[in-house]
C-alpha atoms as a PDB file:
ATOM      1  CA  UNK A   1      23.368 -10.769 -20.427  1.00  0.00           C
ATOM      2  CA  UNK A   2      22.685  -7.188 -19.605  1.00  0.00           C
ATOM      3  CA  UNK A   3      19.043  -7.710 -20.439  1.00  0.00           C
ATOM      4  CA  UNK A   4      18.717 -10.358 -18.106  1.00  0.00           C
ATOM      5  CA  UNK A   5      19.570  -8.746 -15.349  1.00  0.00           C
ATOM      6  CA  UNK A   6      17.411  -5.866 -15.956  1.00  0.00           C
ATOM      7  CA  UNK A   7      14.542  -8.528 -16.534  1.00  0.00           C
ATOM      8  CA  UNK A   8      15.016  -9.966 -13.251  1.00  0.00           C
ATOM      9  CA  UNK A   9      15.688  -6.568 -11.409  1.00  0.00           C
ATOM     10  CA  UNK A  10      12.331  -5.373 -13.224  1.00  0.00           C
ATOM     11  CA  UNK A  11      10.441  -8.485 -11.506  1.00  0.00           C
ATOM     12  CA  UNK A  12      11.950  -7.805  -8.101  1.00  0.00           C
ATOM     13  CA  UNK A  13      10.946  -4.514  -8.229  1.00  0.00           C
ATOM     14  CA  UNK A  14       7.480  -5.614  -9.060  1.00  0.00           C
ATOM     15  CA  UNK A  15       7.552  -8.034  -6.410  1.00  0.00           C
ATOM     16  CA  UNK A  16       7.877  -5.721  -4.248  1.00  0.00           C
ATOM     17  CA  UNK A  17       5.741  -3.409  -4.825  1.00  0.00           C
ATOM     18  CA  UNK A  18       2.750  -5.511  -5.115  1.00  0.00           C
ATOM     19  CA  UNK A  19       3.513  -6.745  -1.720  1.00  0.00           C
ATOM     20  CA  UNK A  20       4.088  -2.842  -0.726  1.00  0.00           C
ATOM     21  CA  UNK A  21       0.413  -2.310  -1.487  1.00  0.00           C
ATOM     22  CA  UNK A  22      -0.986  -5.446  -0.247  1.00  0.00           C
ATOM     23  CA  UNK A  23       0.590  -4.756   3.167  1.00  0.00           C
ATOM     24  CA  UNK A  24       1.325  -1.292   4.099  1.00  0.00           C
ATOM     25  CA  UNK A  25      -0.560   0.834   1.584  1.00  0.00           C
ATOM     26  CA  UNK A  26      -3.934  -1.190   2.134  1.00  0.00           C
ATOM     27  CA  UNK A  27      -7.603  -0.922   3.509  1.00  0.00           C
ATOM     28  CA  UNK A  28      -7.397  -3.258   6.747  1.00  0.00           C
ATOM     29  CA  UNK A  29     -11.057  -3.735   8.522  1.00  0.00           C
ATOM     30  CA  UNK A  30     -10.885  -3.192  12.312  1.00  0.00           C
ATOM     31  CA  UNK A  31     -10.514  -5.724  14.811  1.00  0.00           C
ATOM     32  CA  UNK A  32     -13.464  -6.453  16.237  1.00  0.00           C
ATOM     33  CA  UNK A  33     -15.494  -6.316  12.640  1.00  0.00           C
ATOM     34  CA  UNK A  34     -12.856  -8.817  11.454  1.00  0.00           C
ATOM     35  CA  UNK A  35     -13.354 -10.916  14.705  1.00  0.00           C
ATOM     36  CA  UNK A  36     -17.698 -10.729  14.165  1.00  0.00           C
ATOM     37  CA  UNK A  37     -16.497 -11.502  11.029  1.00  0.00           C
ATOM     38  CA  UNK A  38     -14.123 -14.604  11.562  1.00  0.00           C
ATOM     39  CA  UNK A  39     -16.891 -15.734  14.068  1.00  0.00           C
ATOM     40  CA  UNK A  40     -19.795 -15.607  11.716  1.00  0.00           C
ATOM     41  CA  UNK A  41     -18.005 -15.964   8.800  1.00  0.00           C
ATOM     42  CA  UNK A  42     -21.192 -18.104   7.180  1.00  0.00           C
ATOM     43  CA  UNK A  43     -23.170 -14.987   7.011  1.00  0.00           C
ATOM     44  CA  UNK A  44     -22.743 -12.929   3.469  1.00  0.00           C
ATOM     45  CA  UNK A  45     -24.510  -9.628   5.756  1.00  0.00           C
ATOM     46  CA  UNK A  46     -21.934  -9.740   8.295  1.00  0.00           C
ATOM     47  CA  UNK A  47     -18.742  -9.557   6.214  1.00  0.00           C
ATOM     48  CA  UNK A  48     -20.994  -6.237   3.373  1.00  0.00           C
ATOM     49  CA  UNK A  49     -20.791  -4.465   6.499  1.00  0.00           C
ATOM     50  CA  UNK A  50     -17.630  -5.249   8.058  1.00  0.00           C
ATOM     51  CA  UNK A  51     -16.289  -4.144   4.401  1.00  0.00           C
ATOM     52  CA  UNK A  52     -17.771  -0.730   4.477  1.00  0.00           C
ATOM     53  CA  UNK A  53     -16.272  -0.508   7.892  1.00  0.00           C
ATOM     54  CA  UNK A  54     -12.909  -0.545   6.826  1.00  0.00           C
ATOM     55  CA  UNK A  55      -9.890   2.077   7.330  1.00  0.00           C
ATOM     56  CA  UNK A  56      -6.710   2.961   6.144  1.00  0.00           C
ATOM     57  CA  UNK A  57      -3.640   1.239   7.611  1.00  0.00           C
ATOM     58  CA  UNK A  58      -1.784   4.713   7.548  1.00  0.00           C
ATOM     59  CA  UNK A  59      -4.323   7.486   7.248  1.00  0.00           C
ATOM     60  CA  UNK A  60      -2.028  10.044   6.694  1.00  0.00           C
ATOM     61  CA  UNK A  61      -0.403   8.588   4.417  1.00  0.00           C
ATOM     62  CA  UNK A  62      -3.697   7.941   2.772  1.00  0.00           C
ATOM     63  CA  UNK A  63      -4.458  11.717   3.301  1.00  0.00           C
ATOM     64  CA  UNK A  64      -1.156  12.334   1.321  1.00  0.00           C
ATOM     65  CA  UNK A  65      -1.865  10.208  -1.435  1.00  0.00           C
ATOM     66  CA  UNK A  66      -5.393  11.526  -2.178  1.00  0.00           C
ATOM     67  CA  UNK A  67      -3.769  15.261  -1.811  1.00  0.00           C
ATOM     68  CA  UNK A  68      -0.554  14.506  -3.762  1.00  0.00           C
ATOM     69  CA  UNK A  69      -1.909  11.781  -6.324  1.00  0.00           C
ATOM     70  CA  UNK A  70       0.414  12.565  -9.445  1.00  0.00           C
ATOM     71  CA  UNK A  71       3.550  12.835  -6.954  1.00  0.00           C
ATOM     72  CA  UNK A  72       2.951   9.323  -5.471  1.00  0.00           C
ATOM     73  CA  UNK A  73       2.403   7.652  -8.908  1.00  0.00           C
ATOM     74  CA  UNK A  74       5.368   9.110  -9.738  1.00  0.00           C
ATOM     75  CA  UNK A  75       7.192   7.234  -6.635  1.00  0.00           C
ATOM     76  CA  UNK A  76       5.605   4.166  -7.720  1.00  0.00           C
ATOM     77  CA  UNK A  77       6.528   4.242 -11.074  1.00  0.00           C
ATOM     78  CA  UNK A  78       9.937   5.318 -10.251  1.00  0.00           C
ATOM     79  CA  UNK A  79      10.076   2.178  -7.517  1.00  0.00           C
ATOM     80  CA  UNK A  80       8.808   0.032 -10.143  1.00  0.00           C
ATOM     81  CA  UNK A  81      11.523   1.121 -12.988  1.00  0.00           C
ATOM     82  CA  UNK A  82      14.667   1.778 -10.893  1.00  0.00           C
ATOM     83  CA  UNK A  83      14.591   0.473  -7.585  1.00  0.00           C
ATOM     84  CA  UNK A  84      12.244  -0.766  -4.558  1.00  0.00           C
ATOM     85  CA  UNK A  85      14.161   1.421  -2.068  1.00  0.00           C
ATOM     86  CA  UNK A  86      12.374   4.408  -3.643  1.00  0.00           C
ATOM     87  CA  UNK A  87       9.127   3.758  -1.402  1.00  0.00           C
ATOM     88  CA  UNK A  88      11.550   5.106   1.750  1.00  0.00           C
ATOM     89  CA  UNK A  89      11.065   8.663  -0.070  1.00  0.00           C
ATOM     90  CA  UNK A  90       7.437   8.652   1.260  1.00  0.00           C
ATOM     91  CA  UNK A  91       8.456   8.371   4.811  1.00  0.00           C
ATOM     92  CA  UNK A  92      12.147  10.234   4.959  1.00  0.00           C
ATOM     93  CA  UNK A  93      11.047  12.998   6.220  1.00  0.00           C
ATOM     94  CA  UNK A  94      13.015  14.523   2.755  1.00  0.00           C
ATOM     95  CA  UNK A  95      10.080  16.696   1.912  1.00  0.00           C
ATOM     96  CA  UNK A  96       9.073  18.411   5.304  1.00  0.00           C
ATOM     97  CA  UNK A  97       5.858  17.602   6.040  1.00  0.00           C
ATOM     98  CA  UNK A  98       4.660  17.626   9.363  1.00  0.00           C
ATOM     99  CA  UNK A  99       2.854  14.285   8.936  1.00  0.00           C
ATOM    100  CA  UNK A 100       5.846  11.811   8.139  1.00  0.00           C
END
């Protein structure tokens, strides 16, 4: 019984994390690249360049991660293992950095 409900807390957790990453710790292109993009969208050209365009959703949280790399796999595995409400620990303001 037990072991089910560590299963199933184990795949919420993952859940959750993989739609962490696909939506706030993600490249994003910018607007108007994605809009030539969108508008041309038959042209292979268009979208190689539009993908070399893109940018960070949060780049200082992207400066953080490249700076801190061991600390936020640790977050990650931690969210993963015990709970999703770990990922608040990057943006708490727990650790005093003047960007978060």
């Amino acid at each position: 019984m037990y072991a089910v409900v560590a299963l199933a807390a184990l795949i919420i957790n993952i859940v959750y994390f993989v739609n962490y990453l696909r939506h706030f710790d993600c490249m994003r292109m910018p607007m108007h690249w994605e809009r030539k993009w969108r508008v041309k969208h038959t042209h292979p050209e268009v979208y190689k360049e539009a993908l070399k365009k893109r940018e960070p959703i949060d780049k200082k949280f992207n400066a953080f991660k490249r700076q801190f790399p061991c600390f936020v796999g640790l977050i990650y595995a931690v969210m993963i293992a015990l709970s999703f409400k770990f990922v608040m620990a990057f943006y708490c303001f727990f650790y005093d950095l003047k960007m978060f």
